[in-house]
Structure formats: structure tokens, C-alpha cells
Protein backbone atom coordinates (compact mmCIF):
# COMPACT_ATOMS: atom_id res chain seq x y z
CA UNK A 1 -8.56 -54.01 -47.58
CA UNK A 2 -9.55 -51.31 -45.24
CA UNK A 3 -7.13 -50.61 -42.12
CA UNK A 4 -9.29 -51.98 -38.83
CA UNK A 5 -9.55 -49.45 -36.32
CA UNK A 6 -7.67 -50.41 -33.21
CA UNK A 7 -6.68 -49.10 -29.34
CA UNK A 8 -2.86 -48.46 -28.44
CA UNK A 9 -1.46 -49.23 -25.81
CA UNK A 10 -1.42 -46.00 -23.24
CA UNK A 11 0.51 -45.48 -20.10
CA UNK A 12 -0.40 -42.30 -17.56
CA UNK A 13 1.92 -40.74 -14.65
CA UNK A 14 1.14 -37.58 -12.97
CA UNK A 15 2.16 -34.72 -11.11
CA UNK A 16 -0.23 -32.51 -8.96
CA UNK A 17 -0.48 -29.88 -11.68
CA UNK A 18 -0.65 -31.87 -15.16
CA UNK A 19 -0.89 -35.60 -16.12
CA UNK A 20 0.96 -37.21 -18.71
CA UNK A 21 0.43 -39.97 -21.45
CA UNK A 22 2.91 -41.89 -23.35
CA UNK A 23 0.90 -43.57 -26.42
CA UNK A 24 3.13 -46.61 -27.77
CA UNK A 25 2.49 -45.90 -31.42
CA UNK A 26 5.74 -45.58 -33.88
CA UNK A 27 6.16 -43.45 -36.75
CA UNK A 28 2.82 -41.69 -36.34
CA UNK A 29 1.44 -39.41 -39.24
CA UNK A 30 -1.16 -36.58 -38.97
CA UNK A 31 -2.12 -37.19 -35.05
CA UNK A 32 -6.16 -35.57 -34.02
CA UNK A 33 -5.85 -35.23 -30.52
CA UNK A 34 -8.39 -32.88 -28.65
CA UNK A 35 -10.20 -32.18 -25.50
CA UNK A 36 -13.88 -32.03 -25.24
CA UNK A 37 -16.05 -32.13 -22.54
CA UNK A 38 -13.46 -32.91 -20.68
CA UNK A 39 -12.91 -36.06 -22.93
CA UNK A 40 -9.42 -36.97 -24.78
CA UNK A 41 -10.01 -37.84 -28.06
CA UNK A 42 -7.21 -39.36 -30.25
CA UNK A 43 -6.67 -40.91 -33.71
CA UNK A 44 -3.91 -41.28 -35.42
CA UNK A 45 -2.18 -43.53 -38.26
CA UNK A 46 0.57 -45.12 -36.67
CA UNK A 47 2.48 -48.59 -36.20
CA UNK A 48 1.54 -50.15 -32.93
CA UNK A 49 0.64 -53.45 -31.74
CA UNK A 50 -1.57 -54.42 -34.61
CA UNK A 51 0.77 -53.17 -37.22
CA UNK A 52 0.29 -50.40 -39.49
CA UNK A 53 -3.50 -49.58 -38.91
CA UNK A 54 -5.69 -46.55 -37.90
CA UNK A 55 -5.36 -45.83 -33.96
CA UNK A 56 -7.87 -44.41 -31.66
CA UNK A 57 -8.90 -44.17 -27.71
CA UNK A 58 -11.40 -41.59 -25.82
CA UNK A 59 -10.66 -41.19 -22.21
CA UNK A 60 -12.80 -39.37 -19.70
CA UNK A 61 -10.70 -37.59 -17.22
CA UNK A 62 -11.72 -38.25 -13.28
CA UNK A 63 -11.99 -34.20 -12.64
CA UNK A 64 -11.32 -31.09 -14.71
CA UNK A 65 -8.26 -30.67 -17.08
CA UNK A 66 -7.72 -27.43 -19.50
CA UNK A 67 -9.01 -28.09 -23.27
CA UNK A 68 -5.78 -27.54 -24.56
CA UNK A 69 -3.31 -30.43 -24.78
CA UNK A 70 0.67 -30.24 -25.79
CA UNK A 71 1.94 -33.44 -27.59
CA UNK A 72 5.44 -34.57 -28.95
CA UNK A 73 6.11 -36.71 -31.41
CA UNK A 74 8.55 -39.24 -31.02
CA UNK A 75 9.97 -41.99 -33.70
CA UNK A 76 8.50 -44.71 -31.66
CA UNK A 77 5.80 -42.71 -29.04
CA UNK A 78 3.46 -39.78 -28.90
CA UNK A 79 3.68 -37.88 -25.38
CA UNK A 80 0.87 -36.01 -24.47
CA UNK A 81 0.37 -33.45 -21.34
CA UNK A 82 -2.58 -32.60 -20.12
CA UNK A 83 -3.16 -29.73 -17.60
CA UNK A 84 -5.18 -29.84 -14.27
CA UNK A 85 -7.20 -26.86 -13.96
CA UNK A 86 -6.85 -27.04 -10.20
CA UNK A 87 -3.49 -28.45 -8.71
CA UNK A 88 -4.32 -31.77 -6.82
CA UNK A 89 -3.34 -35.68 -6.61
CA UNK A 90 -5.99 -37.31 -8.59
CA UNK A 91 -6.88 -41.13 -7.17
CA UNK A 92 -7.05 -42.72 -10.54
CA UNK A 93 -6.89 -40.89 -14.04
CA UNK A 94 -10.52 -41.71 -15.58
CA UNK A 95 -13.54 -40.83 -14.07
CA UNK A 96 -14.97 -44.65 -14.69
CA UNK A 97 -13.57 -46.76 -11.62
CA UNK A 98 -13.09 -49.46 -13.98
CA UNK A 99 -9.58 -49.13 -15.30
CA UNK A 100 -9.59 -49.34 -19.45
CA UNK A 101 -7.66 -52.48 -20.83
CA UNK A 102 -5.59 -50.43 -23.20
CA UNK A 103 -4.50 -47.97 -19.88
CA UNK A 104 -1.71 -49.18 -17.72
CA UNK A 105 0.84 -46.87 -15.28
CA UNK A 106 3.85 -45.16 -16.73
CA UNK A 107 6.23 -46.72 -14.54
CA UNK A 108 9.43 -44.52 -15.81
CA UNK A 109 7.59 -41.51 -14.43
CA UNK A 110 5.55 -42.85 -11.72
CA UNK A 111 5.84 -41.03 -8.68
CA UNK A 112 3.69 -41.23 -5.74
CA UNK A 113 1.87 -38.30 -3.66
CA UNK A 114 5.07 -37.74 -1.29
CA UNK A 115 7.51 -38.02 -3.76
CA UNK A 116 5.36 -35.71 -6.43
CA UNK A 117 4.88 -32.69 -3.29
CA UNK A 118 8.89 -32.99 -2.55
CA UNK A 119 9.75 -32.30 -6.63
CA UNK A 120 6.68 -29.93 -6.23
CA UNK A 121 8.70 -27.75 -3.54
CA UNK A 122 12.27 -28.52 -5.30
CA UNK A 123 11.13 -27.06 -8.71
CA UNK A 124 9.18 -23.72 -6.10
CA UNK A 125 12.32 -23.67 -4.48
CA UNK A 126 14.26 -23.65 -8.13
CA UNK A 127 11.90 -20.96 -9.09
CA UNK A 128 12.56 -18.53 -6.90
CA UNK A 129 16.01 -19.04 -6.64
CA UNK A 130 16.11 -18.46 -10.29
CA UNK A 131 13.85 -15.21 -9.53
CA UNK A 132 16.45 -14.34 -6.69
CA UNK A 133 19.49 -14.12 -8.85
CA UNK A 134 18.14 -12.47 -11.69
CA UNK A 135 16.44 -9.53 -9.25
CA UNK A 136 20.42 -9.45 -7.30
CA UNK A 137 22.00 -9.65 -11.37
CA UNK A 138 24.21 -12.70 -12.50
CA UNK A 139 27.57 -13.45 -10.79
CA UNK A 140 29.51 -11.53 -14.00
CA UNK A 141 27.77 -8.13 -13.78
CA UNK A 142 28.28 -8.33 -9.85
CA UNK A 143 31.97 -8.44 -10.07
CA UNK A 144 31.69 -5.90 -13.04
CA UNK A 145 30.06 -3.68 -11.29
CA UNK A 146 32.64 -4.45 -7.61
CA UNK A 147 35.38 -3.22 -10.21
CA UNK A 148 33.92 0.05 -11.08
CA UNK A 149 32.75 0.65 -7.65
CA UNK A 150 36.48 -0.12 -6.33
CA UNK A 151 37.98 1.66 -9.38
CA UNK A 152 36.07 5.20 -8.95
CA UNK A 153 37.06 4.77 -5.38
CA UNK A 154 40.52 4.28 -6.02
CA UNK A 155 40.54 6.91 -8.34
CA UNK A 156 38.92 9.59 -6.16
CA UNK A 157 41.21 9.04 -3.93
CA UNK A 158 44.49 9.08 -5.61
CA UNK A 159 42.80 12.46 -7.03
CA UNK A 160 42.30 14.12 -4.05
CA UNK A 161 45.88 13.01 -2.76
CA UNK A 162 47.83 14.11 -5.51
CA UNK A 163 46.14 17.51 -5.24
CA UNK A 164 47.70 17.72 -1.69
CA UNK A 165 51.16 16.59 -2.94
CA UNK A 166 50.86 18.50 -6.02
CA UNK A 167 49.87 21.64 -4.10
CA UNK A 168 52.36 21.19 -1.43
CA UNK A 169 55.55 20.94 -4.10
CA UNK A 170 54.17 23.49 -6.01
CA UNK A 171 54.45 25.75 -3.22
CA UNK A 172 57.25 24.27 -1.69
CA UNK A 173 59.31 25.18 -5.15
CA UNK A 174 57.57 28.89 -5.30
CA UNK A 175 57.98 29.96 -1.18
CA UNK A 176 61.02 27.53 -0.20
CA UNK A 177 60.54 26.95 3.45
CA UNK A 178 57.99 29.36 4.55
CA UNK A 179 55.70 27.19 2.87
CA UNK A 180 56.35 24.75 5.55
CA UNK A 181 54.20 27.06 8.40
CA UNK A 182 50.81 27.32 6.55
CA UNK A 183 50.40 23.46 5.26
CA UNK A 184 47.67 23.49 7.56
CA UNK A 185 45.60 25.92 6.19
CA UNK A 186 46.28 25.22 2.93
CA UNK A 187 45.56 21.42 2.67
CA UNK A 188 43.91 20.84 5.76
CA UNK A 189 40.54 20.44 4.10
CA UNK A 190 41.22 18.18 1.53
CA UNK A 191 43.03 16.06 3.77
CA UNK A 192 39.91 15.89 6.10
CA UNK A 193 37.78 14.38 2.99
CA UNK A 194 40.72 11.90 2.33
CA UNK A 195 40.82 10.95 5.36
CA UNK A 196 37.30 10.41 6.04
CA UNK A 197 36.94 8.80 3.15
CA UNK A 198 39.28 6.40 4.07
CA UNK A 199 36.81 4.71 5.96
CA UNK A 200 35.12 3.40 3.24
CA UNK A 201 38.83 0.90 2.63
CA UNK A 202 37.85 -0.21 6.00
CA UNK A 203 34.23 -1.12 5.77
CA UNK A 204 35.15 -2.63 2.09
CA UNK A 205 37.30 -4.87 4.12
CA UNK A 206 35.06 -5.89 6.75
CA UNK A 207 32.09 -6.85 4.17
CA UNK A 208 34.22 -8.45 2.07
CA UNK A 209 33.90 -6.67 -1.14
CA UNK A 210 38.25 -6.70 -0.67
CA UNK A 211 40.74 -8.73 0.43
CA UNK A 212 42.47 -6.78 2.76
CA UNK A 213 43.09 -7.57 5.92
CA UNK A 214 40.49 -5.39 8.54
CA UNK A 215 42.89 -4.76 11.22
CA UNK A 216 45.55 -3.36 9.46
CA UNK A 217 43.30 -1.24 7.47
CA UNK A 218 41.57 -0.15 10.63
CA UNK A 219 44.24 0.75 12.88
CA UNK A 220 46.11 2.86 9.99
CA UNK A 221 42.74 4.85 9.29
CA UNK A 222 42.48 5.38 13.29
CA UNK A 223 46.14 6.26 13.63
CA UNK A 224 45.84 8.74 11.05
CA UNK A 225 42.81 10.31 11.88
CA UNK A 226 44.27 10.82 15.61
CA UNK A 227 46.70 13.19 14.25
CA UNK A 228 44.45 14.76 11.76
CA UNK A 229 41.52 15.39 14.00
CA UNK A 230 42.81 15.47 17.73
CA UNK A 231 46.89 16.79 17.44
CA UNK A 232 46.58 18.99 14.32
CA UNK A 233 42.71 19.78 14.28
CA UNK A 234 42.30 20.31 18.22
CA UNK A 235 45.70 22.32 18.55
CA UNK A 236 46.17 25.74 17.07
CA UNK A 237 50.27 25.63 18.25
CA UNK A 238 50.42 22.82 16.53
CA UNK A 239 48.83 24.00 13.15
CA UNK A 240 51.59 26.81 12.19
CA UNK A 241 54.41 23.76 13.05
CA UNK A 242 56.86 22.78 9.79
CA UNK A 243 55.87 18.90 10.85
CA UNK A 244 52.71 18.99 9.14
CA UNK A 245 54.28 19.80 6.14
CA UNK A 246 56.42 16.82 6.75
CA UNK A 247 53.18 14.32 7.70
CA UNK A 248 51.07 15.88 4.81
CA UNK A 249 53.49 14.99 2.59
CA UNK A 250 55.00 11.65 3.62
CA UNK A 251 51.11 10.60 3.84
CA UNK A 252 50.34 11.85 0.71
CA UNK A 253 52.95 9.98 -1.23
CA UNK A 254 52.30 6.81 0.57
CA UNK A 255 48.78 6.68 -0.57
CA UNK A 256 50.13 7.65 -3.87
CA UNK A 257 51.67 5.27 -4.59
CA UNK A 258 49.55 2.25 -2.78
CA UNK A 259 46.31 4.34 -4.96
CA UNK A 260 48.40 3.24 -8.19
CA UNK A 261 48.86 -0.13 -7.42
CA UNK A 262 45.27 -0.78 -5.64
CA UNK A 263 43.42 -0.98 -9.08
CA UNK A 264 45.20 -3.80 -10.53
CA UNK A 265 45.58 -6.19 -7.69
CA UNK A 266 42.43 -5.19 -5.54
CA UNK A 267 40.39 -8.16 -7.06
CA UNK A 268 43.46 -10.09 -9.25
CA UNK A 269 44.78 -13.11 -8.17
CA UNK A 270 47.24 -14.09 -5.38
CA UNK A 271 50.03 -14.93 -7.68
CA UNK A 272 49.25 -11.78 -9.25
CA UNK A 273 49.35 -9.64 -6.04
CA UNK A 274 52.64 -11.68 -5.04
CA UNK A 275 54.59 -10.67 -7.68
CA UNK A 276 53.21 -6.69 -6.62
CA UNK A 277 54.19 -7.21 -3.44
CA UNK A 278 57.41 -8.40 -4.45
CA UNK A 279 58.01 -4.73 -6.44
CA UNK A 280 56.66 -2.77 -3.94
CA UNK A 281 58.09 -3.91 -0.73
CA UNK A 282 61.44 -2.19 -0.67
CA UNK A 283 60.09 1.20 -1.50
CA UNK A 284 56.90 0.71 0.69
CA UNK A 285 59.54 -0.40 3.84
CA UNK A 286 61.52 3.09 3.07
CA UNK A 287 57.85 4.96 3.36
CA UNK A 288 56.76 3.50 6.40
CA UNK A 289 59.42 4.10 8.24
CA UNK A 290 59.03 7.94 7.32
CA UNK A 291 55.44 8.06 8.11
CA UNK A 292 56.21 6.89 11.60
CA UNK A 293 59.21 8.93 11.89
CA UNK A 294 57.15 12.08 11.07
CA UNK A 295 54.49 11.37 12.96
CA UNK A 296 56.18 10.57 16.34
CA UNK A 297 58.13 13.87 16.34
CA UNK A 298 54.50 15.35 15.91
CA UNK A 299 52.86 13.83 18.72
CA UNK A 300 56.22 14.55 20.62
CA UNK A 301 55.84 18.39 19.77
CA UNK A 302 52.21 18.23 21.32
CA UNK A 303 53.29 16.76 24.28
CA UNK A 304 53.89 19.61 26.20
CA UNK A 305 51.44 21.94 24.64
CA UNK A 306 48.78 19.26 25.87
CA UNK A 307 50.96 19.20 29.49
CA UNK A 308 50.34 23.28 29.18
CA UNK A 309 46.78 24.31 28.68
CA UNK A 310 45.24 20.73 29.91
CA UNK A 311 42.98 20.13 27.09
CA UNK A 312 41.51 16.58 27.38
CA UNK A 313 43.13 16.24 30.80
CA UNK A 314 40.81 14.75 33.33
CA UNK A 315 41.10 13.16 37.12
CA UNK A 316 39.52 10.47 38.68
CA UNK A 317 36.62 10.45 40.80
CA UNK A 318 36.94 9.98 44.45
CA UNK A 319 38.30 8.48 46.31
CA UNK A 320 41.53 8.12 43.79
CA UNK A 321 41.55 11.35 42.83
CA UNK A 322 44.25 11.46 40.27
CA UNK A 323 44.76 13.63 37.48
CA UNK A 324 45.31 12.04 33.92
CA UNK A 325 46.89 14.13 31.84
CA UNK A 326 45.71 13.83 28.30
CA UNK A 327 49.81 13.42 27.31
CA UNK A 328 50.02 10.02 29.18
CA UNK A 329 47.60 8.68 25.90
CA UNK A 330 50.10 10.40 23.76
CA UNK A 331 52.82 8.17 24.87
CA UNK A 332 51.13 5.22 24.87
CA UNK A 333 50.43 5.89 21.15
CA UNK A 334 53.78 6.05 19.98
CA UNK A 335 54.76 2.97 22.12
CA UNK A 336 52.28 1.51 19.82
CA UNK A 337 52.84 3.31 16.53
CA UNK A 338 56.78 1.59 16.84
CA UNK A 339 54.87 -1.63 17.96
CA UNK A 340 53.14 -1.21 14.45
CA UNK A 341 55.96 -0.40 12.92
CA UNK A 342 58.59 -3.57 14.31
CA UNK A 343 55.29 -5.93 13.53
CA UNK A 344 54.67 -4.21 9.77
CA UNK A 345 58.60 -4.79 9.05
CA UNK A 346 59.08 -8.41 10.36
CA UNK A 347 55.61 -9.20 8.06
CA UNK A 348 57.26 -7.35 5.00
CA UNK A 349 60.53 -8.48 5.43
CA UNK A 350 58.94 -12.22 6.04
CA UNK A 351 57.27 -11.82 2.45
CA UNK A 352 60.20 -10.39 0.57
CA UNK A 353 62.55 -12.92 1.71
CA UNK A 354 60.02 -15.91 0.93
CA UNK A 355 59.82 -14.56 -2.48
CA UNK A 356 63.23 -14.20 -3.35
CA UNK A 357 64.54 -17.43 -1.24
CA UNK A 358 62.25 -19.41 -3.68
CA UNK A 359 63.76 -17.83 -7.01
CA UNK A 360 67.22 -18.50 -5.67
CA UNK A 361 66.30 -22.17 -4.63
CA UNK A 362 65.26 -22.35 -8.43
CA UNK A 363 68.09 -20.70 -10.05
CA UNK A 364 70.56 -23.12 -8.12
């Protein structure tokens, strides 16, 4: 007995750029499914309604749709997508108003106009997110390339200020203390680049790209700098004075040593930077107090060479009339720079003693 030729059952959804049809036939062997004309034409052997028989249906599409249609096949359905040549909500699917028996709406993906232009813009907005991240890179090579930024920085940095404390021991060793008078001269240059450079740590800071703290950062590169640039640069007196040896090389081993330890805990965790803190704090305590030590007698030196020739002095228009001597800022600046120092030791000394209070709560 010949197999009868029969209709499936077929259910339609659609989007506004493609349609889709679900055709309820089960274990389906050697599907035809074309596009002619703008016609659908499908046959297939297949278990359906009817049994195991010969299946076929011809649908005319309502407007234009690309000749080229993608199927799946299922155990128990054939799904078939259809593209729209242009992107637009169709009013029905066939271009006969008369709905076919066999046709009915695919309910599980029914979607109407509204909800279709919202999933429209959510898989647009999907898109060019996608296209976003891969033009910035992927999360992974960001950081990777954060660490090798932050690592050359370190590195040119501890570079250029071991060259200053090499060159300044070298020479120490080789002239004994009339290496003292010409520090400036000698180092002053690379010191300049250091210190400039510093600014980078600060602006690293404010974006973000570290985690240290912007104020701190800031007010250290600005301290600095007003000694480099204004006491030492501005003042020729000053230049030939055995303190700059003293700054030069308290500064230099400072950075030093905070250059060695900046790679590994720049961008590690805070347990990680905890237990750094933890070895660090002692010797760092000892170093600060040095820097400011050294750099107070400096500014006190300049003090009355500034008093003397009146460089950066000014006075007051009228009708005050006062003259402000440039020496009054001076002293201002170490009342802060031991401000800076009191507030650096109580945070230090806050963090050491958290860290070892706990390990002697947990010993006991």
C-alpha cells in the first residue's frame, strides 16, 4: 500500500527580521525544503499525525523572504527560519488572508510587535557592547597590560634612584666629606627627572589605575618638589650646602626601598599588602623621620638667605601695605611637614599595633 500524502501540523512566530516554523513531524528522514517564488515548499517522510506517511505543505509568504532557508532537525520537530529581506512586523505570515488549517501560532515563541522591538534593541544593545569590549580588549589583557605599565614604571624609577644613591656612596667612599658640597651638581639632574616623574604615582592614584591613597601621594610629591625646585633649584647658597647630600640621600633610599616593594603589592590583595605593611613599618617609621629631619634643617638654612636678598618677597597693595617676606611660607611649611609627620606616625603606628594585637590575641 502506497503511503497517502498528508499536511503536518505547522506553527509560525516571528521577529521583525526572520520568521520561524516549528513542523510537528518526528523522526524525519531526507527533508526537501526550498524557497521559490517566494513559496516554501516542504516534503518530508516523517511520523506525524497520520502516522508514518509522506509529509508535505506549500506556503506563500505575505511579502519578501530570502530563498535560502536554515532548518534543524529535531527527534520529534523540524525548525525552520526563514529570513525577511527587509526588517518589518508582518500582519499575518501568508499572503492569502485566509489562514491554512494545518497553520496555527507558535505560542512558545510568540511575541508581539512591542515585545519583538524591546528584544530587537536588547540583542543591538548586546551587540555593541560585545563590539565595545573587544575594541577596549577583555578584562584579563587589561590588567595584564596595568601590570606592565605599573612594573616599567616602578622599575624606571627605582633605576634612576639607585643611580643617585649609587653615585652618591660611590663618591662619598672615594672624596670622604668634600663630596658632601657638590651633590648638587652632581645629581641634581637626575633627581629633577625622578622627581617629575613622580607625578605620574599621583595621577595613577587619582584615575584609579592604583590603590593608593591621592592625598598622601600628592602632598609628598609637592613637598618634595618644594625643596627640589624652589630651596635647592632657586638658591645658589643653598646648592654648595652638605644638607643636600643629606636630603639626596635620605630620599633616595626611601624610594628605594618603597620601589622594591611597589611591584608586588601595587595590584595584590589586601591581606597580601597587610602582611607588607606589617614588614615594612618599623624600618619605613625610622626613614621618615630622617626625611623630615633633613629636610627641616634645609628649609631652616634658607631661611635667612631668603630674609637676605628678598627673592619671592612681596607686599601688599594699598592701603595695607605690608611686606611678606617669602620666609614666613617657609615656616609655615615645616609647621606642616611635622603636622605630616605626627599624622603619618599615629596612622603607622595604628596599623602595626592592629596587626600584631591580633596575632597575640591568637597566640593566647
Amino acid at each position: 500500500m502506497e503511503n497517502q500524502v498528508l499536511t503536518p501540523h505547522v506553527y509560525w512566530a516571528q521577529r521583525h527580521r526572520e520568521l520561524y516554523l516549528r513542523v510537528e513531524l518526528s523522526d524525519v528522514q531526507n527533508p526537501a525544503i526550498s524557497i521559490t517564488e517566494n513559496v516554501l515548499h516542504f516534503k518530508a517522510q516523517g511520523h506525524g499525525a497520520k502516522g508514518d506517511n509522506v509529509y508535505e505543505f506549500h506556503l506563500e509568504f505575505l511579502d519578501l523572504v530570502k530563498p535560502e532557508p536554515v532548518y534543524k532537525l529535531t527527534q520529534r520537530q523540524v525548525n525552520i527560519t526563514v529570513q525577511k529581506k527587509v526588517s518589518q512586523w508582518w500582519e499575518r505570515l501568508t499572503k492569502q488572508e485566509k489562514r491554512p488549517l494545518f497553520l496555527a501560532p507558535d505560542f512558545d515563541r510568540w511575541l508581539d510587535e512591542s515585545d519583538a522591538e524591546m528584544e530587537l534593541r536588547a540583542k543591538e544593545e548586546e551587540r555593541l557592547n560585545k563590539l565595545r569590549l573587544e575594541s577596549q580588549g577583555s578584562p584579563e589583557t587589561l590588567i595584564s597590560l596595568k601590570k606592565g605599565y605599573l612594573f616599567m614604571y616602578n622599575l624606571v624609577q627605582f633605576l634612576g634612584f639607585s643611580w643617585i644613591f649609587v653615585n652618591m656612596t660611590v663618591r662619598f667612599f672615594i672624596l670622604g666629606k668634600e663630596s658632601f658640597y657638590d651633590t648638587f651638581h652632581t645629581v641634581a639632574d637626575m633627581m629633577y627627572f625622578c622627581q617629575m616623574l613622580a607625578a605620574v604615582e599621583s595621577i595613577n592614584a587619582a584615575i584609579g589605575v592604583t590603590k593608593t591613597p591621592v592625598i598622601p601621594s600628592l602632598s609628598q610629591l609637592l613637598g618634595r618638589n618644594f625643596i627640589l625646585f624652589i630651596v635647592f633649584g632657586t638658591v645658589e647658597e643653598m646648592q654648595s650646602k652638605a644638607v643636600v647630600f643629606f636630603v639626596f640621600y635620605i630620599w633616595s633610599t626611601v624610594e628605594i626601598f618603597r620601589w622594591v616593594q611597589m611591584p608586588g603589592w601595587c595590584l595584590s590583595a589586601p591581606s597580601t599588602m597587610d602582611k607588607t605593611v606589617l614588614s615594612r613599618v618599623s624600618f619605613y617609621l625610622r626613614l621618615k623621620f630622617h626625611v623630615c629631619s633633613s629636610t627641616s634643617v634645609s628649609v631652616i638654612q634658607s631661611i635667612p638667605i631668603f630674609n637676605e636678598t628678598g627673592r619671592f618677597s612681596f607686599t601688599l597693595p594699598y592701603p595695607v601695605k605690608i611686606k611678606v617676606r617669602f620666609s614666613f611660607f617657609l615656616q609655615i611649611y615645616l609647621i606642616l611637614l611635622f603636622l605630616g609627620l605626627y599624622v603619618n606616625f599615629r596612622h603607622l603606628y595604628k596599623q602595626r599595633r592592629r596587626r600584631f594585637g591580633q596575632k597575640k590575641k591568637k597566640i593566647h
